[in-house]
Protein backbone atom coordinates (compact mmCIF):
# COMPACT_ATOMS: atom_id res chain seq x y z
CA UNK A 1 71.72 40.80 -15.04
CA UNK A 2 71.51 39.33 -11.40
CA UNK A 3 68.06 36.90 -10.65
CA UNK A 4 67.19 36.87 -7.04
CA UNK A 5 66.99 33.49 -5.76
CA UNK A 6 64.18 32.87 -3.58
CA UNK A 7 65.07 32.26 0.17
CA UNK A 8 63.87 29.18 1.97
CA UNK A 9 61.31 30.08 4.72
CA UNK A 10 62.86 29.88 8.19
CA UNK A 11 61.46 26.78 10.38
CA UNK A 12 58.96 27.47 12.59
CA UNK A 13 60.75 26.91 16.11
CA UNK A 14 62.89 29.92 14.62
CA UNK A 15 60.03 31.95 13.42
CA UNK A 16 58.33 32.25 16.72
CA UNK A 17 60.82 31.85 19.82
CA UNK A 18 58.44 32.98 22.07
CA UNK A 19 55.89 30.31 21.59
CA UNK A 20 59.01 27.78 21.68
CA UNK A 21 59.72 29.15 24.92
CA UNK A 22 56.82 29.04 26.38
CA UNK A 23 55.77 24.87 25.37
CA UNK A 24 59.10 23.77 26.68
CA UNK A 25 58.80 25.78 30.21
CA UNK A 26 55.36 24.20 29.85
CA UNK A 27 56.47 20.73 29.60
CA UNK A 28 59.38 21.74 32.13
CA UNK A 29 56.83 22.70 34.85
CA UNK A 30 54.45 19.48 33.69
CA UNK A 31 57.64 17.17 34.19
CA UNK A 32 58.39 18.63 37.81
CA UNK A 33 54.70 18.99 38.61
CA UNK A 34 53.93 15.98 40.39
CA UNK A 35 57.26 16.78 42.76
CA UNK A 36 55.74 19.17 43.21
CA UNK A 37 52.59 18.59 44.39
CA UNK A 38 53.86 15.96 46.58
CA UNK A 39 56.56 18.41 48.01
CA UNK A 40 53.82 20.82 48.93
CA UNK A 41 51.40 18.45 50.28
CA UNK A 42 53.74 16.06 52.17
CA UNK A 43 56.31 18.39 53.30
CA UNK A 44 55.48 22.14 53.14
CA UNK A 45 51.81 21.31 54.28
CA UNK A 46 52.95 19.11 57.13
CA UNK A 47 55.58 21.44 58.45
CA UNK A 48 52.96 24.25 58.72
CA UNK A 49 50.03 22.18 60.14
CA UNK A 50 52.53 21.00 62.64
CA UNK A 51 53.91 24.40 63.50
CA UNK A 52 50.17 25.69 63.59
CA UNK A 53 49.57 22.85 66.24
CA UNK A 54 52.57 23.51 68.17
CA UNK A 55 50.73 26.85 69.15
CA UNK A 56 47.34 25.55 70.06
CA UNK A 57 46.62 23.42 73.05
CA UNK A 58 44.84 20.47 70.54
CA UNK A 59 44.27 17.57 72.47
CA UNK A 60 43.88 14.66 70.16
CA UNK A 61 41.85 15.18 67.03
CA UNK A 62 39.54 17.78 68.82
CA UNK A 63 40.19 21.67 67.20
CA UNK A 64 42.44 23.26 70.10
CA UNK A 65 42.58 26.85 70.67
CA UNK A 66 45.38 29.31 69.80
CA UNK A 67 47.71 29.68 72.79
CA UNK A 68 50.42 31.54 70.61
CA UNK A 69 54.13 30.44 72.61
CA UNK A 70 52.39 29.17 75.62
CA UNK A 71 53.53 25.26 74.74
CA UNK A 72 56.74 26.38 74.34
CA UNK A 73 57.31 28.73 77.12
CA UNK A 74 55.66 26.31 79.57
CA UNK A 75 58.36 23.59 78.30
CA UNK A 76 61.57 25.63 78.15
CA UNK A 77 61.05 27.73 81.53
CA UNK A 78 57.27 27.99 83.20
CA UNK A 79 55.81 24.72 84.01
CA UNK A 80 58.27 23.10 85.89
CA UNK A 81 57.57 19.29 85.59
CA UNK A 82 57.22 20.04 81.67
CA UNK A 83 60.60 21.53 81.63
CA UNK A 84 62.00 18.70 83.97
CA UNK A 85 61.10 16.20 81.61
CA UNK A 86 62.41 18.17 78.57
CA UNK A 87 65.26 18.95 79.82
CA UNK A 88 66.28 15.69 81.39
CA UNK A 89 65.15 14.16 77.30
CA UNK A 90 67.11 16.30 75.55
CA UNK A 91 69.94 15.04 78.17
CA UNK A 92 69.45 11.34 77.88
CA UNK A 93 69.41 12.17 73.86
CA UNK A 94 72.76 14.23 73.60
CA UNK A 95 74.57 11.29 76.00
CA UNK A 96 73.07 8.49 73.29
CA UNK A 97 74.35 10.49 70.34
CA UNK A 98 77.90 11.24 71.53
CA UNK A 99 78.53 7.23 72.39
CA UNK A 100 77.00 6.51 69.24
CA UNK A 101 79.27 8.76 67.73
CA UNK A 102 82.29 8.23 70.06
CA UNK A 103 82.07 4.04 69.24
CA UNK A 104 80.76 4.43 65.67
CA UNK A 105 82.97 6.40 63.63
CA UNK A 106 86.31 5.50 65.22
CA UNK A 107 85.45 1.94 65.01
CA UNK A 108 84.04 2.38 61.42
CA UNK A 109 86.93 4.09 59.98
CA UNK A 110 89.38 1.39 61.55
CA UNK A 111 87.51 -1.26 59.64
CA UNK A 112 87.63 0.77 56.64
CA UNK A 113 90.86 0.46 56.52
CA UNK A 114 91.70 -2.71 57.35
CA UNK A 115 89.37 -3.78 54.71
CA UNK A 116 91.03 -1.28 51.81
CA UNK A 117 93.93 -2.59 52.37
CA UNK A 118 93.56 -6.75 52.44
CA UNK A 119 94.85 -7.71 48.56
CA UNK A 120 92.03 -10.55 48.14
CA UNK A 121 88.63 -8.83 46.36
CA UNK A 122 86.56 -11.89 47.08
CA UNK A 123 87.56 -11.76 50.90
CA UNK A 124 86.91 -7.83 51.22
CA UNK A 125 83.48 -7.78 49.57
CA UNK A 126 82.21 -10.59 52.09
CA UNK A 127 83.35 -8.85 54.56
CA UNK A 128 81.70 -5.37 53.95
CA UNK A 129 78.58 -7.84 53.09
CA UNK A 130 78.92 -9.22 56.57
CA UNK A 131 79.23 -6.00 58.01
CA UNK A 132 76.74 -4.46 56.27
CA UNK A 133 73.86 -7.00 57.07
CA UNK A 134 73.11 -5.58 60.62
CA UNK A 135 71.77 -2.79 58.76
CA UNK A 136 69.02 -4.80 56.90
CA UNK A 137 67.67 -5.85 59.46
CA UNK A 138 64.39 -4.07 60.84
CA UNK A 139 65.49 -2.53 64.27
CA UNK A 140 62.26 -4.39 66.37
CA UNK A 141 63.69 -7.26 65.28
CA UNK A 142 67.15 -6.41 66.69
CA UNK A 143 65.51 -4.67 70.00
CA UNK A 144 63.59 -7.83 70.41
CA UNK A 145 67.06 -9.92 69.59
CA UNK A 146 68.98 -8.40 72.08
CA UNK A 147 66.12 -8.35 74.48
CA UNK A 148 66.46 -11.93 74.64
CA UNK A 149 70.92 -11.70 74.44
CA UNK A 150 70.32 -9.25 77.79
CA UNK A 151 67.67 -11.47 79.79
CA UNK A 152 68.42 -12.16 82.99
CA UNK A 153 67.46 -15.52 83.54
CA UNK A 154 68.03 -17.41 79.78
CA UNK A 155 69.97 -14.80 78.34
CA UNK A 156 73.12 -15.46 76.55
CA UNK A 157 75.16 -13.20 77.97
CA UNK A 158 74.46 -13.99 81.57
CA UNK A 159 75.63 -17.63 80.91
CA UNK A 160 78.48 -16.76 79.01
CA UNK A 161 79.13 -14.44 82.23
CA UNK A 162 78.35 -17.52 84.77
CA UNK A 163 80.83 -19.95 82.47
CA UNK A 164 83.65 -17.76 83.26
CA UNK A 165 82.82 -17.37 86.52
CA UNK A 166 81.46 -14.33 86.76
CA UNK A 167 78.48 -12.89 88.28
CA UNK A 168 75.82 -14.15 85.87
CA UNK A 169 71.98 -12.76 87.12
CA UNK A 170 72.40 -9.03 86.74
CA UNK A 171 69.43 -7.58 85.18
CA UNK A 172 70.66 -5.74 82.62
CA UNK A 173 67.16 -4.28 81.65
CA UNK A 174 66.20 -3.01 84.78
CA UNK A 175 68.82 -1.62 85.79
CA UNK A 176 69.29 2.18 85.18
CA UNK A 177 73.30 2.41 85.00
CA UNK A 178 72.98 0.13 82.19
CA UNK A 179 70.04 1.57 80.19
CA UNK A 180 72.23 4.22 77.46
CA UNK A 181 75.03 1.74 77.87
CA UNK A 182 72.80 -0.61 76.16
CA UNK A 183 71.58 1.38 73.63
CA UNK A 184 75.27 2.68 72.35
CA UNK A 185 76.00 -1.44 72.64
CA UNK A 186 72.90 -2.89 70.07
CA UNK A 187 73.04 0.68 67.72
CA UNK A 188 77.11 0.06 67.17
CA UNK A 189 76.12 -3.32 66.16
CA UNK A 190 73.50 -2.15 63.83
CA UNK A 191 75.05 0.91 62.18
CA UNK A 192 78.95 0.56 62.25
CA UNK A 193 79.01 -1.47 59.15
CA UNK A 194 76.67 1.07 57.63
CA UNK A 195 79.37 3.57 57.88
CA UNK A 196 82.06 1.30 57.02
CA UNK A 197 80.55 1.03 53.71
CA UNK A 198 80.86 4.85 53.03
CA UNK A 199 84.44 5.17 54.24
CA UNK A 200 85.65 2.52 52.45
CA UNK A 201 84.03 3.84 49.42
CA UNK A 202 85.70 7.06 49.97
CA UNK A 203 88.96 4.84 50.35
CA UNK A 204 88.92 3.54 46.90
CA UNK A 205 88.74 6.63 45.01
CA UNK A 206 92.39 7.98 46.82
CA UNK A 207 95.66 7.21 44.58
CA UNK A 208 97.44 5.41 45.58
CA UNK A 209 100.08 6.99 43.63
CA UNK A 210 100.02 9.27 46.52
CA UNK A 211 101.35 6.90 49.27
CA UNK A 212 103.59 5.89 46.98
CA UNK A 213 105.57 8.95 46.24
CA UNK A 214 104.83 9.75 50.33
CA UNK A 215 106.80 6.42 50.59
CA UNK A 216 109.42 7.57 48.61
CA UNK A 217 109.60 11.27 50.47
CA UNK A 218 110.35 8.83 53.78
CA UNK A 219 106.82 9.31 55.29
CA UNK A 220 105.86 6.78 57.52
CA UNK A 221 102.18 4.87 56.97
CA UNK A 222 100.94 6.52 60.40
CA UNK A 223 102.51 10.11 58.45
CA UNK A 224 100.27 9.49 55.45
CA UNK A 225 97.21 8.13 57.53
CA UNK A 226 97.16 12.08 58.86
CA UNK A 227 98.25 14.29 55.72
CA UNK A 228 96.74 12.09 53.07
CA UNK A 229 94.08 9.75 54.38
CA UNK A 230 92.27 11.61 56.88
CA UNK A 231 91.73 15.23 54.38
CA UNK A 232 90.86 13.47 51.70
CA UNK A 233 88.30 11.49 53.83
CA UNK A 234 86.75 14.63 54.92
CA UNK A 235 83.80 14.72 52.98
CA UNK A 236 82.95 10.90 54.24
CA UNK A 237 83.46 11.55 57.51
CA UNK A 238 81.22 15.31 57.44
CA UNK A 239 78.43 12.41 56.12
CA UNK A 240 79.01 9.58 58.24
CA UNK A 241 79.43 12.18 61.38
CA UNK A 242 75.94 14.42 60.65
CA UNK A 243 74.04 11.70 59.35
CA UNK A 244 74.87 9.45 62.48
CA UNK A 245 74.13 12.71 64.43
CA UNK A 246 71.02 12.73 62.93
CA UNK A 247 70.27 9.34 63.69
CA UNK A 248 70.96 9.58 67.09
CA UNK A 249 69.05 12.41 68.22
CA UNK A 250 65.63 11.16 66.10
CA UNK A 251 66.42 7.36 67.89
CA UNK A 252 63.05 6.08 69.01
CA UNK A 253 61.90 2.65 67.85
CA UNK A 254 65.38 0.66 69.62
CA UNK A 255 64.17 2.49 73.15
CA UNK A 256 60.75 1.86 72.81
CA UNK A 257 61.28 -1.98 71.99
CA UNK A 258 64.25 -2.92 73.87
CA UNK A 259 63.16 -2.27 77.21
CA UNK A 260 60.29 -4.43 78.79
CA UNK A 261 56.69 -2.69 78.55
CA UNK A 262 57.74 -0.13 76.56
CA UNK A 263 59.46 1.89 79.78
CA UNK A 264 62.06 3.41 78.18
CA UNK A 265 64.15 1.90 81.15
CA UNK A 266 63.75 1.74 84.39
CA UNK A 267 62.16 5.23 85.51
CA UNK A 268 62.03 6.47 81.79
CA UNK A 269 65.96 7.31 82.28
CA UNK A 270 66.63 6.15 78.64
CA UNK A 271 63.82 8.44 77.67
CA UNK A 272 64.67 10.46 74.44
CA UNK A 273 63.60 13.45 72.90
CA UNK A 274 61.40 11.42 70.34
CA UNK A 275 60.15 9.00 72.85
CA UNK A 276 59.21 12.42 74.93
CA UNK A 277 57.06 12.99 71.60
CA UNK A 278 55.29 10.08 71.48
CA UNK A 279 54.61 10.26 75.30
CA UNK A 280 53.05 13.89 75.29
CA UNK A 281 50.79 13.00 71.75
CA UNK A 282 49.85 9.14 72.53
CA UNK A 283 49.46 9.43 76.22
CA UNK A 284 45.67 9.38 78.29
CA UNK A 285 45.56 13.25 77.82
CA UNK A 286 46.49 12.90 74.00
CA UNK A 287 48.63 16.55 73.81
CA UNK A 288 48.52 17.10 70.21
CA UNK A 289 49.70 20.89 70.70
CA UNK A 290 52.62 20.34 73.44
CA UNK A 291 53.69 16.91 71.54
CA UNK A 292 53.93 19.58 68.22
CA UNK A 293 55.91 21.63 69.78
CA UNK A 294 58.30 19.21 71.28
CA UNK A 295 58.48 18.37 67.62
CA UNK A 296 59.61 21.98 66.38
CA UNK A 297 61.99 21.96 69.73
CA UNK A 298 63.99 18.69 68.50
CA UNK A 299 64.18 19.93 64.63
CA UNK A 300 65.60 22.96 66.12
CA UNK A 301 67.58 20.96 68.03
CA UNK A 302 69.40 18.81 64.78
CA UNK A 303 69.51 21.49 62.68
CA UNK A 304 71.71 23.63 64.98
CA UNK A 305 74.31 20.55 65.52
CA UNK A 306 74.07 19.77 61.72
CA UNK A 307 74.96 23.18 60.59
CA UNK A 308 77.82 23.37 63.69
CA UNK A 309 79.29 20.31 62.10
CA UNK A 310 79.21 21.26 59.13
CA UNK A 311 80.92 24.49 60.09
CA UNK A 312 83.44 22.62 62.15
CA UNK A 313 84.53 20.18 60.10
CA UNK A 314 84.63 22.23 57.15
CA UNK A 315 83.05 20.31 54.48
CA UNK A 316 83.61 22.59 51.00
CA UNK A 317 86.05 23.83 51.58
CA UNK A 318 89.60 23.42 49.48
CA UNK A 319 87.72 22.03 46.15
CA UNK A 320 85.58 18.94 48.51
CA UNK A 321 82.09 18.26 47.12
């Protein structure tokens, strides 16, 4: 005779799968919830009230009408001063970004890899330290800094000038030819160690099994610099080259300090696109709406040369993350 043996009852999470389901993509959604909520209200919120302003002419905090493209068309083509000034911002912004870019990343890279290759550990992490500190410090303080370094009458670099018997009472500050000059000068001091940091990092994680057997194969160090180095440093120097893009065309607080009175240079020629911002929504007139869409005109503005960077230098492609 056979005797059934009683099964043991299943466990509950087995029993009902549904319910499972739904209390862990409860506790899923609780867990992201408060990312949420500050996604919506800090980001998704301010990106629509500001594109909401951009087509109202808001003056201040006082409820503007709705003017649909008016702000925009007025600044791109119509209103001729407006577009002046836009156009000669935008200008003054591209010429800062491509000397940051131009003194930055070349410069950077170089010290890269000097510093990957000196043997002592203890001498290459003070130096990245040292070149790294620029970056800590708050950028007024630097404007302010080199406001003093550029003075003309007790600045530093006019005496070292007069000591070598050169002439020693230009007036750096006032002086439009040297206004971007200035800028690219005090942001490669602040930011080239930055980047040095990430391509050196990006240096350490290449074989160097590969340079050897290169070695072996008869390539010369400059012949591994371009087939081994420089693709595998792709990825670092996609980063290095949009985020320093990115910097560069958002640069306000260095212009807005380094310059006496908060000019922007002599005649506003160091003027940026930001500074243009500020200008339009801070000024006597307080132009909430045009300042808005100024706003939507410069995000425009970086996202295009992000995405043609990223297209141009080709980061993802062959396996790169």
């Amino acid at each position: 005779m056979f005797t059934s043996a009683a099964q043991p009852p299943l466990p509950a999470a087995q029993t009902h799968p549904r319910r499972r389901r739904g209390r862990d993509a409860l506790g899923g959604w609780a867990m992201v919830a408060p990312f949420l909520i500050l996604l919506l209200v800090f980001n998704l919120y301010v990106f629509g009230s500001g594109l909401y302003l951009s087509l109202t002419d808001q003056q201040g905090i006082n409820a503007g009408d709705f003017v649909g493209l008016e702000n925009y068309r007025d600044l791109l083509f119509a209103d001729e001063f407006k577009a002046q000034d836009l156009y000669r911002a935008i200008g003054t912004t591209f010429l800062y970004t491509l000397g940051c870019l131009a003194t930055q990343v070349p410069v950077a890279f170089a010290l890269a890899y000097v510093l990957n290759t000196i043997p002592f550990r203890r001498l290459r992490t003070a130096l990245r330290a040292a070149f790294f500190l620029p970056v800590l410090i708050n950028t007024v303080v630097i404007a302010l800094l080199f406001r003093m370094f550029f003075n003309r009458d007790q600045g530093i670099v006019n005496q070292l000038l007069g000591a070598l018997g050169l002439p020693s009472h230009v007036d750096w500050l006032m002086n439009s030819q040297w206004a971007l000059p200035l800028l690219v000068v005090v942001s490669f001091w602040q930011w080239t160690g930055f980047h040095t940091v990430y391509f050196l990092a990006q240096l350490q994680t290449i074989d160097p099994a590969l340079y050897e057997a290169a070695r072996l194969d008869g390539i010369t160090p400059f012949g591994a610099l371009l087939r081994i180095t420089l693709p595998l440093m792709r990825p670092a120097i996609t980063f290095v080259m949009v985020t320093a893009a990115i910097g560069g065309l958002q640069m306000f607080d260095l212009v807005f300090m380094l310059f006496p009175n908060a000019t922007y240079g002599p005649g506003g020629v160091a003027k940026t696109l930001v500074a243009y911002i500020y200008d339009q929504g801070f000024s006597q007139q307080f132009l909430t709406g045009v300042a808005s869409a100024i706003g939507w005109i410069t995000f425009l503005i970086i996202a295009a040369v992000s995405i043609l960077q990223l297209r141009v230098l080709g980061l993802g492609k062959h396996g790169e993350a």
